[in-house]
Protein backbone atom coordinates (compact mmCIF):
# COMPACT_ATOMS: atom_id res chain seq x y z
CA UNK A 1 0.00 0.00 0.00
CA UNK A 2 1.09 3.58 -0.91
CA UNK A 3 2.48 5.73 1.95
CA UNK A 4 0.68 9.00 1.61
CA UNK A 5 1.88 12.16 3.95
CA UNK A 6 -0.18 14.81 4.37
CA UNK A 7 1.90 17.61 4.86
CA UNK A 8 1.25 20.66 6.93
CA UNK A 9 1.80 24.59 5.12
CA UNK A 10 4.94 26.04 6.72
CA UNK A 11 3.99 29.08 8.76
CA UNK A 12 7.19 30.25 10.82
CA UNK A 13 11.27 30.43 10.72
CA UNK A 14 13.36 30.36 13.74
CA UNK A 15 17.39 30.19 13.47
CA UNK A 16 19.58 29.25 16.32
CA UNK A 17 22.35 31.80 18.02
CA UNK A 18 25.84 31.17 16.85
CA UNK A 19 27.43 34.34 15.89
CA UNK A 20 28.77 34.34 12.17
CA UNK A 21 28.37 31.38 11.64
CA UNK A 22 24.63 31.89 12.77
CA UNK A 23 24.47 35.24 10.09
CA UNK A 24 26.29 33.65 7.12
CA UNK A 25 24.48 30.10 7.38
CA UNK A 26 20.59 31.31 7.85
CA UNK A 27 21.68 33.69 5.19
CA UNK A 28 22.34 30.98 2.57
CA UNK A 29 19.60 28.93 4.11
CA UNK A 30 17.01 31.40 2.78
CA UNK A 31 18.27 31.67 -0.15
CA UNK A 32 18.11 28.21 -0.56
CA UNK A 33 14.03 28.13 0.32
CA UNK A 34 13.79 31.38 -1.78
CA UNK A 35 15.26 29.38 -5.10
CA UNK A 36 13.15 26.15 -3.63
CA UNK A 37 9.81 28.23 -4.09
CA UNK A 38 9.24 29.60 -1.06
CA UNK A 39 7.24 32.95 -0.40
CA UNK A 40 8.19 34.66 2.51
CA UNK A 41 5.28 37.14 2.80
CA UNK A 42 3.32 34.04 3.41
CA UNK A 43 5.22 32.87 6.51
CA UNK A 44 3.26 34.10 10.08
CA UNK A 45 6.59 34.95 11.62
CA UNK A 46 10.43 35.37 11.82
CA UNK A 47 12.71 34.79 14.91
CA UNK A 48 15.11 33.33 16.94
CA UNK A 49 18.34 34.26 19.13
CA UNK A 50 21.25 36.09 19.25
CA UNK A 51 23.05 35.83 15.43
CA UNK A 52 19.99 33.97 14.17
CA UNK A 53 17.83 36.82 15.16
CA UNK A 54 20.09 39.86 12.96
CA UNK A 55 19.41 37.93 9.57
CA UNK A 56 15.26 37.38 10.62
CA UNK A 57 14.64 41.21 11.61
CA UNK A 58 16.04 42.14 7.87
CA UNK A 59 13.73 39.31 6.34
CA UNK A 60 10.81 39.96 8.58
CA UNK A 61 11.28 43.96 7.38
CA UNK A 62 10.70 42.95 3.99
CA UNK A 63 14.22 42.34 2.79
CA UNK A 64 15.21 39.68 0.27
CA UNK A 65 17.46 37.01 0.62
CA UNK A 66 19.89 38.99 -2.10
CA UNK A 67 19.72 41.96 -0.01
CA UNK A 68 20.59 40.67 2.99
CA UNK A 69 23.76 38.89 1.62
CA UNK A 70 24.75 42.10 0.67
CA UNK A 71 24.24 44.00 3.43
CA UNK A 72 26.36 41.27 5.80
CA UNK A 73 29.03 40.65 2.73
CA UNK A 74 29.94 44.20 2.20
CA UNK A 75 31.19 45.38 5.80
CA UNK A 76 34.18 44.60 7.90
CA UNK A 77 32.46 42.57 10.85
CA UNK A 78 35.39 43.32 13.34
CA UNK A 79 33.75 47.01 12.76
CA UNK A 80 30.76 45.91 14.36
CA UNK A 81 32.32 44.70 17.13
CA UNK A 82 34.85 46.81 19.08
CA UNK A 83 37.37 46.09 21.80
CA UNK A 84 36.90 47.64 25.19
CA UNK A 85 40.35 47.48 26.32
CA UNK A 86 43.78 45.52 25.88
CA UNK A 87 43.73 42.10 25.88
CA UNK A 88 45.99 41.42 28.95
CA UNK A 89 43.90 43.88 30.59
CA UNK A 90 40.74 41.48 30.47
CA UNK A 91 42.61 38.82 31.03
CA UNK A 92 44.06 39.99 33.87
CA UNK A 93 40.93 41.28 35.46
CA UNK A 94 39.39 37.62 34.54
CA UNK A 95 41.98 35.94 36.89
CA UNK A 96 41.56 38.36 39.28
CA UNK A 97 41.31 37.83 43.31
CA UNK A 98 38.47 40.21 43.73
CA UNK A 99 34.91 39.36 43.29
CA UNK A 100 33.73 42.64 42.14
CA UNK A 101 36.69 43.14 39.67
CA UNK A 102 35.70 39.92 38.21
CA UNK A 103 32.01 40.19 37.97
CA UNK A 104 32.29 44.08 36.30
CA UNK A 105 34.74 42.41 33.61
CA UNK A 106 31.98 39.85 33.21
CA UNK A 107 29.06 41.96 32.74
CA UNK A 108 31.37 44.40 30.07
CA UNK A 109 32.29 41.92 28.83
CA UNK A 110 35.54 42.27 26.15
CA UNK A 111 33.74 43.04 22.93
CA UNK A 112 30.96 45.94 22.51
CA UNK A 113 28.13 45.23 20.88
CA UNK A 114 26.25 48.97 20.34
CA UNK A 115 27.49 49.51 16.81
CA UNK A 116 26.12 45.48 15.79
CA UNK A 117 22.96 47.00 16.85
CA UNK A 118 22.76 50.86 15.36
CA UNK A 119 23.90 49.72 12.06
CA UNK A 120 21.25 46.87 11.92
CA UNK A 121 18.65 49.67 13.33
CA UNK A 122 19.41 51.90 10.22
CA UNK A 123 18.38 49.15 8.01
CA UNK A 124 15.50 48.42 9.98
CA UNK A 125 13.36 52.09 11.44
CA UNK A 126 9.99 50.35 13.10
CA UNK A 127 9.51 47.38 14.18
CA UNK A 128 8.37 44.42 11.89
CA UNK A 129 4.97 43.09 12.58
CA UNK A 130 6.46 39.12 12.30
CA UNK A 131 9.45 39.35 14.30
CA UNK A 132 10.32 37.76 17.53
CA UNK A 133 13.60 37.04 19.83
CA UNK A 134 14.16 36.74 23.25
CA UNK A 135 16.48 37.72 25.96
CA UNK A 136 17.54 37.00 29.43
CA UNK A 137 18.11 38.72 32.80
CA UNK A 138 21.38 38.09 35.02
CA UNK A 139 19.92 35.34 36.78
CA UNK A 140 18.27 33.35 33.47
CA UNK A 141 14.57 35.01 33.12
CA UNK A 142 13.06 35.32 29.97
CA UNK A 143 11.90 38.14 27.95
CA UNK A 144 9.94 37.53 24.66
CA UNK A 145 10.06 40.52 22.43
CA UNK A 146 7.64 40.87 19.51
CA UNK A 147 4.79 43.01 17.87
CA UNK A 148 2.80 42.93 20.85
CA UNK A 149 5.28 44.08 23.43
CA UNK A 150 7.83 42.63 25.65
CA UNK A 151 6.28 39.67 28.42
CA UNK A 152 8.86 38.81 30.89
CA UNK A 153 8.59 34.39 32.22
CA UNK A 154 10.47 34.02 35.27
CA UNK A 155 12.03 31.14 36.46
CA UNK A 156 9.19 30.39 39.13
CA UNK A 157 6.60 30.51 36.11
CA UNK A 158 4.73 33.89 36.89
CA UNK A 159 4.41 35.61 33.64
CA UNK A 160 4.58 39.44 33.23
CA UNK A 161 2.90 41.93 30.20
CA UNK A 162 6.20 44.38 30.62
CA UNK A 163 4.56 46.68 27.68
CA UNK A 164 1.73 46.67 25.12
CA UNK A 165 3.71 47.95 22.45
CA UNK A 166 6.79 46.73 20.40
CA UNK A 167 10.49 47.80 21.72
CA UNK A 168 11.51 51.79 20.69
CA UNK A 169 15.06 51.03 20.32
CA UNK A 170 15.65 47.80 18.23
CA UNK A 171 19.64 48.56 18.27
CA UNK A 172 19.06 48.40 22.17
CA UNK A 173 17.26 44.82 21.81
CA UNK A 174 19.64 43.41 19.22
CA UNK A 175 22.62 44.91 20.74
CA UNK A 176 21.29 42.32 24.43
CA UNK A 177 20.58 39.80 22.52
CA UNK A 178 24.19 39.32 21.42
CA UNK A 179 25.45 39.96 24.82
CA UNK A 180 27.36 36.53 25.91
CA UNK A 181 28.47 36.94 29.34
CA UNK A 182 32.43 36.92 30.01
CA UNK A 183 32.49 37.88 26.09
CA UNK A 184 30.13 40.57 24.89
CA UNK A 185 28.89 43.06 27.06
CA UNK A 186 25.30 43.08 28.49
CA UNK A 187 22.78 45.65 27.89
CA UNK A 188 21.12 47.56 30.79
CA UNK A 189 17.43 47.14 31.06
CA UNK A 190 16.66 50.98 30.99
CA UNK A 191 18.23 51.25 27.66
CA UNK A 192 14.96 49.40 26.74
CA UNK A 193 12.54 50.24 29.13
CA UNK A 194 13.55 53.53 30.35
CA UNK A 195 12.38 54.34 33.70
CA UNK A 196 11.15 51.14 34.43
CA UNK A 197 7.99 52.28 36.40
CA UNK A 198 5.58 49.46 35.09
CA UNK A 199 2.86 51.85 36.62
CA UNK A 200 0.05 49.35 34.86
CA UNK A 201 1.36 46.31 37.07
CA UNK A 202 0.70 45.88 40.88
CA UNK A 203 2.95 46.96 43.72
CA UNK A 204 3.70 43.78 44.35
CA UNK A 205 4.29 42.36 40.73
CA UNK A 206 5.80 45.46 40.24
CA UNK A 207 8.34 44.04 43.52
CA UNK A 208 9.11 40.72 41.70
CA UNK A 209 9.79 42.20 38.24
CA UNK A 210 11.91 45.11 39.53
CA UNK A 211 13.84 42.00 41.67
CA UNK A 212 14.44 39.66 38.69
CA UNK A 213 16.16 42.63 36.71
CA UNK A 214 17.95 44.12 39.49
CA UNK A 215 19.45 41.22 40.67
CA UNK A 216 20.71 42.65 44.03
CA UNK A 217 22.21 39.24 45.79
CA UNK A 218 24.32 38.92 42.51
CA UNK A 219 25.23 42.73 42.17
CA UNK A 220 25.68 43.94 45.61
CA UNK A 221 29.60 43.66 45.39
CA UNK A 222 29.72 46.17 42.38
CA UNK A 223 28.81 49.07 45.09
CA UNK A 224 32.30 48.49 46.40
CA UNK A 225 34.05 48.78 43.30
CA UNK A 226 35.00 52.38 42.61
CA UNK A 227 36.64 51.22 39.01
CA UNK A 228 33.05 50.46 37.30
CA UNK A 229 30.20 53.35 37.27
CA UNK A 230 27.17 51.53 39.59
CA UNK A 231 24.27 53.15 38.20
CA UNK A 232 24.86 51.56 35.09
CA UNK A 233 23.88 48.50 36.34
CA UNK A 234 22.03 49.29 39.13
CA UNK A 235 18.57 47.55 37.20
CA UNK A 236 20.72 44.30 36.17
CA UNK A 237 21.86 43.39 32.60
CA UNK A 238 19.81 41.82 30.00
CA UNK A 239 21.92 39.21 27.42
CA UNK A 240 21.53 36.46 24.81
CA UNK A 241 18.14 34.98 24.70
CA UNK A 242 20.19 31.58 23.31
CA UNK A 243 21.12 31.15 27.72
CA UNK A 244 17.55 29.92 28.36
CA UNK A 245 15.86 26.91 28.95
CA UNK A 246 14.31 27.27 25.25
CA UNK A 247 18.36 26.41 24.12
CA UNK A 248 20.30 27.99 21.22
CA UNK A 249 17.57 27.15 18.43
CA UNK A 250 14.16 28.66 20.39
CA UNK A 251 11.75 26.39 18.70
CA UNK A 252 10.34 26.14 22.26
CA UNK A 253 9.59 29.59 22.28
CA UNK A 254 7.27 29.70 19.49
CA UNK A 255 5.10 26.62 20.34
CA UNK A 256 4.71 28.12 23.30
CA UNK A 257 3.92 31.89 22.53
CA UNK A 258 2.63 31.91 19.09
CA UNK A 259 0.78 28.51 19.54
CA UNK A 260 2.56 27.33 16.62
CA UNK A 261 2.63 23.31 16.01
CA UNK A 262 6.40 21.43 15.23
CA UNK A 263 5.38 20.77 11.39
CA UNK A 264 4.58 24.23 10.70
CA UNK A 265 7.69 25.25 11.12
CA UNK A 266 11.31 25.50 9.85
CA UNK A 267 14.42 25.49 12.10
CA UNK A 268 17.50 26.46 10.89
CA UNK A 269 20.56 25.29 13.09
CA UNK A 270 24.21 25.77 11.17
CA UNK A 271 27.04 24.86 13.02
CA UNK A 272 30.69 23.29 12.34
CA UNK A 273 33.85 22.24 13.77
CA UNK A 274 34.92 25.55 15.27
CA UNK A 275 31.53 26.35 16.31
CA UNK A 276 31.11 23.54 18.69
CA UNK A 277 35.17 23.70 20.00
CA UNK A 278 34.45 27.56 20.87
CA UNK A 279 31.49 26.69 22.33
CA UNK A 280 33.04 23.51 24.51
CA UNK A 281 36.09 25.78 25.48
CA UNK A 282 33.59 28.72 26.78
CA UNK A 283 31.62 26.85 28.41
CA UNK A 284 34.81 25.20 30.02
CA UNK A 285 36.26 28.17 30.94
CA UNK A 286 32.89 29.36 32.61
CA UNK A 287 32.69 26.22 34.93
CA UNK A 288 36.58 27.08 35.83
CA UNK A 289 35.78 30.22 37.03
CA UNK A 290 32.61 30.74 38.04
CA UNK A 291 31.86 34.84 38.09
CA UNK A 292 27.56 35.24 37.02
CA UNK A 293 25.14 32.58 38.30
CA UNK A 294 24.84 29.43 36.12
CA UNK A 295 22.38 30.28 33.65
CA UNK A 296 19.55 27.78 32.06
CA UNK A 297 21.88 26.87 29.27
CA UNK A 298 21.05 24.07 26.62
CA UNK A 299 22.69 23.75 23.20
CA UNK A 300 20.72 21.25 21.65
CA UNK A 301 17.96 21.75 18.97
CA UNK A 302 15.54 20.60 20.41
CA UNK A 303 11.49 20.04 19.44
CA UNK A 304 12.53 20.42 15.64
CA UNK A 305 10.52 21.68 13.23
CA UNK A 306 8.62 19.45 9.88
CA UNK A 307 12.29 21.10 8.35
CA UNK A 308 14.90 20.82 9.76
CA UNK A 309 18.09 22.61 8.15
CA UNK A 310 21.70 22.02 9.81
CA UNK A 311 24.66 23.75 7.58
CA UNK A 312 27.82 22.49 8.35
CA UNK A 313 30.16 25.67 8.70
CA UNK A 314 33.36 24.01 9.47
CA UNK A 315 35.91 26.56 9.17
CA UNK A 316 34.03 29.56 10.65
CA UNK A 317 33.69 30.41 14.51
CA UNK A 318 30.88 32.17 16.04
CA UNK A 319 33.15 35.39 16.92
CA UNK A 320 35.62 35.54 14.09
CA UNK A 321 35.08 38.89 12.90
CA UNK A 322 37.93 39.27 10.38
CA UNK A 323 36.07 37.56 7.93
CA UNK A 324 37.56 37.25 4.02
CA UNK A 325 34.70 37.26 1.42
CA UNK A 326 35.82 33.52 0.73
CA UNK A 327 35.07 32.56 4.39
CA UNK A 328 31.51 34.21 3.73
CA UNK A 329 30.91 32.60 0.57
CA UNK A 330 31.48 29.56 2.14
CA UNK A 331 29.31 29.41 4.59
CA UNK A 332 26.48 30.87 2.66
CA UNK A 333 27.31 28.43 0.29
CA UNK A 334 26.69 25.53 3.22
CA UNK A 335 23.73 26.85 3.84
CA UNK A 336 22.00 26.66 0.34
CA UNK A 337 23.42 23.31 -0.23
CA UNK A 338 22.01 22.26 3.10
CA UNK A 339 18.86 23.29 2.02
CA UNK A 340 18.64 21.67 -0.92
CA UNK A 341 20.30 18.31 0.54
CA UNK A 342 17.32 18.61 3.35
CA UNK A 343 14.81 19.43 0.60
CA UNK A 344 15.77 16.46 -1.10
CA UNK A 345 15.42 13.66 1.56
CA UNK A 346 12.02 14.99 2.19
CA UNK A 347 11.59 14.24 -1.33
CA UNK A 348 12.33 10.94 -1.12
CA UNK A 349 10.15 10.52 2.09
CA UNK A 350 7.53 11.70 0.14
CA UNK A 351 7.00 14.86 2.50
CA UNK A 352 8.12 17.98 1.13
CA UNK A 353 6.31 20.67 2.24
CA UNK A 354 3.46 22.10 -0.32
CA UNK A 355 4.77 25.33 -2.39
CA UNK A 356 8.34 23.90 -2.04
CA UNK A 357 10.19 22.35 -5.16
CA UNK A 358 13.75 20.85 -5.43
CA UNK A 359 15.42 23.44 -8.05
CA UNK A 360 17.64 21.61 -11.00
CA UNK A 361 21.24 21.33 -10.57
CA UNK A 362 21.66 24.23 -13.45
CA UNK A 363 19.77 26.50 -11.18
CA UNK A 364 21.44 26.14 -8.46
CA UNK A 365 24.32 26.34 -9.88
CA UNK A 366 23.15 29.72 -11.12
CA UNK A 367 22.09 31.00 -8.05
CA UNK A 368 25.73 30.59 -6.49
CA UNK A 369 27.51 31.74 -9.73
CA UNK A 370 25.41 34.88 -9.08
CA UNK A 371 26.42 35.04 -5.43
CA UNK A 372 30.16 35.40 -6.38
CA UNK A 373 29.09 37.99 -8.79
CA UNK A 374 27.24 39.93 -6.64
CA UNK A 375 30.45 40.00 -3.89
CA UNK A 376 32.83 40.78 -6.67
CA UNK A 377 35.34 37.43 -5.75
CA UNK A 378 36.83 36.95 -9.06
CA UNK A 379 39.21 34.27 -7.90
CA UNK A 380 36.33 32.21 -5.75
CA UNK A 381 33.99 32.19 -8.74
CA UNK A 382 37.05 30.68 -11.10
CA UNK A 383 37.65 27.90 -8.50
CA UNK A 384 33.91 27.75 -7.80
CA UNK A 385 33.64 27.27 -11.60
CA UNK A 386 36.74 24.53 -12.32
CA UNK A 387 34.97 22.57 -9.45
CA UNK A 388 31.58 22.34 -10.68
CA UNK A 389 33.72 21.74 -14.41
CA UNK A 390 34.94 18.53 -12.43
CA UNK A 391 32.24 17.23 -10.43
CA UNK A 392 30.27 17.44 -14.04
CA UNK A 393 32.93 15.86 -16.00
CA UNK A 394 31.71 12.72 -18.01
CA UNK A 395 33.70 9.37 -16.54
């Protein structure tokens, strides 16, 4: 008897945190569905955390695919991320015997994130109606961030209608959720909120809320510390929404908040060699030296979607900003081909998604030919070329 699958319209995209490799993958990801048939305007929503979350803003604002490989190829990514200070100097303050030394070079972090989220707010002036991602406090509760406000879920389970309204500042939102502690500096909650007066919440929910930003047990030992301006993070720090107990890849968070089901939605995970040695070695070098409390942290995509899509970026790391244009073209180009190589087993199983098509070899050929073009690597699209000459090459 015939197998028949009955397959479910895809309604939402979530990609995982990861940095670059998180940018450059979902980027050729989505060009990959684009070329496969796929109409974004169609989708319900556009999301996910920390890296994953810069490329689904642009495509949630109306963006193409094309567009947004331009506007991540052409810059220098180091420029987006700044130093603070010398490298022995955060070092040094790392190892250092004093708690409060330790915990302010924590919290700062050695990379600044404000410019990351300025330029990305130029490209982007309102909010867009689709897009989600979420964040965390110091001590791992979440905030979800989308059209219709911010909504803060603490760790005991209360949940909290912050505002009504989506965020003012989306560099201020972007900018926390690529704050990784120990690495990237966090954002203060009044850069988002302002004078966080909740007036429409009750004294006492007002109490709790104010407490899970503020964070007083964990911050107390900055008042001490003349080196590091208190009232800067005298309301707490808000960081990478990838920390919570919805994991790297938030599918979690939209079952949960946009009542979403698994097979209406795509997940798009990229990773690689470096990725996953950076991420062992941080989170090795957190359990060495314990500074911030130990957050909800889970790496593993979990609660995939009916697509799945997992480039393999081996020779990229999640924080190697001095990127050449051949290290972007590669991973974009693991990206698309993961698409297609995901596209294609569903295929086979007889369960690829309606609207969705498996494009010929010549056209996806021609879609990465006209990648190179478009970032001007005359010397990538000649080996690009003399490969696809080989593979092509009758026996």
């Amino acid at each position: 008897m015939e197998h028949k699958h009955h397959a479910t319209a895809l309604k939402h995209l979530v990609s995982k945190a990861g940095g670059f490799v998180a940018i450059f993958g979902a980027i050729g990801v989505i060009l990959g569905l684009e070329r496969a048939g796929m109409i974004f305007a169609e989708l319900k929503s556009f999301g996910g955390a920390s890296g994953g979350a810069l490329v689904m803003i642009l495509l949630a604002a109306g963006k193409t695919p094309r567009e947004i490989f331009k506007i991540f190829l052409e810059p220098d990514m180091v420029d987006f991320l700044p130093t603070h200070n010398h490298l022995l100097t955060y070092i040094r303050r790392r190892f250092s015997r004093t708690q409060a030394v330790r915990l302010a070079n924590a919290l700062t972090g050695y990379f600044a994130s404000e410019k990351l989220g300025a330029f990305l707010q130029a490209k982007v002036s309102e909010w867009p109606s689709k897009f989600w991602t979420v964040l965390i406090t110091l001590l791992g509760d979440q905030l979800f961030c989308h059209e219709g406000g911010i909504v803060l879920l603490t760790r005991t389970g209360r949940r909290f209608q912050l505002t009504t309204s989506p965020p003012d500042s989306i560099a201020a939102i972007l900018s926390a959720a690529c704050g990784v502690p120990e690495l990237i500096e966090a954002t203060p909650p009044e850069r988002v909120f302002g004078d966080m007066s909740f007036l429409h919440l009750s004294e006492e929910e007002r109490r709790e809320v104010l407490a899970a930003f503020r964070c007083e047990a964990v911050l107390a030992a900055l008042r001490s510390y003349d080196g590091l301006d208190s009232s800067r993070w005298a309301n707490g720090a808000l960081m990478d929404g990838a920390f919570s107990s919805d994991g790297m890849c938030p599918m979690r968070t939209v079952l949960r908040e946009l009542s979403a089901r698994p097979d209406e939605v795509i997940a798009c995970a990229p990773t690689g060699v470096r990725f996953e040695v950076h991420l062992a070695s941080y989170r090795a070098l957190r359990k060495l030296l314990p500074v911030l409390p130990r957050l909800p942290y889970d790496a593993r995509l979990e609660n995939q979607g009916e697509l799945a899509i997992t480039p393999w970026v081996p020779r990229l790391g999640p924080l190697e900003a001095h990127l050449t244009l051949t290290q972007k073209l590669d991973a974009v180009f693991a990206g698309f081909e993961a698409t297609m190589r995901t596209l294609g087993r569903l295929q086979c199983l007889g369960q690829l998604p309606p609207g969705l098509r498996i494009p010929s070899e010549m056209e996806q050929f021609g879609t990465l030919i006209e990648l190179v073009e478009l970032s001007g690597d005359v010397a990538y699209g000649r080996r690009f070329r003399e490969r696809a000459d080989r593979r092509h090459k009758p026996a």
